[in-house]
Protein backbone atom coordinates (compact mmCIF):
# COMPACT_ATOMS: atom_id res chain seq x y z
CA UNK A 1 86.76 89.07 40.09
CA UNK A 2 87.63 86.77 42.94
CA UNK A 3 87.22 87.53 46.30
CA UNK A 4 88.07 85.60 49.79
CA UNK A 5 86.95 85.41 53.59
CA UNK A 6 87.31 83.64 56.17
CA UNK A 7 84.14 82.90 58.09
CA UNK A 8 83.52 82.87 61.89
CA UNK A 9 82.57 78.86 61.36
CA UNK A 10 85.96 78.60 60.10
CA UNK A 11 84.67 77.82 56.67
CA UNK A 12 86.54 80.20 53.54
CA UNK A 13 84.18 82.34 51.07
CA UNK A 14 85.11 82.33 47.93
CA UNK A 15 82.92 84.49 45.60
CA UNK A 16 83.29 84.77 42.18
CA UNK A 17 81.73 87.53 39.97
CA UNK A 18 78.52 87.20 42.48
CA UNK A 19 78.37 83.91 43.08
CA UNK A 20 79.76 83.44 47.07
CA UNK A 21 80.46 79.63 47.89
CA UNK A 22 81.38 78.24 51.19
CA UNK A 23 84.45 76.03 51.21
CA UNK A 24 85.85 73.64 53.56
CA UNK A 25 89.75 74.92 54.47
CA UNK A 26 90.43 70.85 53.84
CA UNK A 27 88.65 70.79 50.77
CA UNK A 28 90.70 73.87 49.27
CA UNK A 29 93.86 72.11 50.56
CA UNK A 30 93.15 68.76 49.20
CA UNK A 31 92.65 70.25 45.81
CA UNK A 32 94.96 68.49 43.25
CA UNK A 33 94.53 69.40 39.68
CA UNK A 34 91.52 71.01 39.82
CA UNK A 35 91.07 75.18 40.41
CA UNK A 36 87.97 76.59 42.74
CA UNK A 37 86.95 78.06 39.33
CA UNK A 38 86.37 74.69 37.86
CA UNK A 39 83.96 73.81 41.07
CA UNK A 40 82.14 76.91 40.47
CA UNK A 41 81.28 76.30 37.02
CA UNK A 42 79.91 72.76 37.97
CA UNK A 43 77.86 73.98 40.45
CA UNK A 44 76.51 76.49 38.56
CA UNK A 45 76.47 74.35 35.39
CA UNK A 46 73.39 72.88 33.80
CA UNK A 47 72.09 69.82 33.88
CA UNK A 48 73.80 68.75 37.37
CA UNK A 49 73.54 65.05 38.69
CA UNK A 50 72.96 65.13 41.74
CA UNK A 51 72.82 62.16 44.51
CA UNK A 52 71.96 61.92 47.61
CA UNK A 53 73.68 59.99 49.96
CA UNK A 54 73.93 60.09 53.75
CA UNK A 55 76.96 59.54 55.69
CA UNK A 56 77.91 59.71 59.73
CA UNK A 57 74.47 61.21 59.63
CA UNK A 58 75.05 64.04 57.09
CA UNK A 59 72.76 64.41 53.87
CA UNK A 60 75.18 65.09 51.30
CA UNK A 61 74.75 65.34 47.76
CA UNK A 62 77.69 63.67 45.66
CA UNK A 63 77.51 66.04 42.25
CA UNK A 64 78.50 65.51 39.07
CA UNK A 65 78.94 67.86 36.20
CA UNK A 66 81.10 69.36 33.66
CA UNK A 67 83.53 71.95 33.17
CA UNK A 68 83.34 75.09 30.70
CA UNK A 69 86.53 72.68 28.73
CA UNK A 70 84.40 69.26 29.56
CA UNK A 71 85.80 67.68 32.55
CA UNK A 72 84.06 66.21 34.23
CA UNK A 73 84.58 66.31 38.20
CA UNK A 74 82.97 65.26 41.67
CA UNK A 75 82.21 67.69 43.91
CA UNK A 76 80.46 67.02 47.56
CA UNK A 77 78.26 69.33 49.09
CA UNK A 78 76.39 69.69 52.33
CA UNK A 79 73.34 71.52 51.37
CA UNK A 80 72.11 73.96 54.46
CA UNK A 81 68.88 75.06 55.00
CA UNK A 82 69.41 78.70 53.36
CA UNK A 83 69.25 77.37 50.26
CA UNK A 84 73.41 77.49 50.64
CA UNK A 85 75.89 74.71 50.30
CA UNK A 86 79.50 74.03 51.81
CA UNK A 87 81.99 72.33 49.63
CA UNK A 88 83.60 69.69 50.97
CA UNK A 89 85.83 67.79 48.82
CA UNK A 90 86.25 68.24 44.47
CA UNK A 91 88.55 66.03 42.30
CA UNK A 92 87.95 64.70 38.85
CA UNK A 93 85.64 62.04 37.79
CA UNK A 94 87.35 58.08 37.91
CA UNK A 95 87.54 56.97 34.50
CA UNK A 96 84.33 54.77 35.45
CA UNK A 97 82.40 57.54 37.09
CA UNK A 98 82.68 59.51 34.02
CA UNK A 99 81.50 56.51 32.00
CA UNK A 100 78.02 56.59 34.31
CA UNK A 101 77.97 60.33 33.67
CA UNK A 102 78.19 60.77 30.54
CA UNK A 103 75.93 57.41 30.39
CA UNK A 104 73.34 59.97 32.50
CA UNK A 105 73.65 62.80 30.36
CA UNK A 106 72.86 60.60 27.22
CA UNK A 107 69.41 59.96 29.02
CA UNK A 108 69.01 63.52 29.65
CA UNK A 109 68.54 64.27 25.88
């Protein structure tokens, strides 16, 4: 089951089964061939990769990760102290950064 909010930070909830997400309005408008279902199965998929980059002063974490059919996408996430995150922005992986991917996952095993 899906369910939706809107949030008094102006940020949506989207919660699937019982897994609530915070999205970006932007991010959930910019989304182009890929469904908030996809993201969630990413971010709740195993093994992640994860990075950690900084910009304008945010820590963000740029992750990578694979679909229940084996996409692979991007997904960036500001992580928040309660252990939550806000998406920001999803798409699917550049033919090179699914290369390094699936070049990381290789040295996983």
């Amino acid at each position: 089951m899906i369910r939706a909010e809107r949030l008094p930070t102006g940020y949506a909830r989207i919660t699937m089964g019982d897994v609530p997400m915070e999205w970006l309005p932007a991010a959930l408008a910019r989304l182009t061939g890929v469904e908030p279902a996809e993201v969630h199965q990413v971010l709740n998929g195993r093994p992640l990769h994860a990075i950690p980059v900084e910009r304008q002063g945010a820590r963000l974490l740029l992750v990578f990760g694979r679909t229940r059919e084996g996409r692979i996408l991007l997904v960036i996430i500001r992580p928040r102290p309660s252990f939550d995150s806000q998406i920001l922005w999803a798409r699917e992986a550049t033919t090179s950064e699914a290369q390094a991917h699936r070049a990381w996952e290789e040295e996983q095993s």
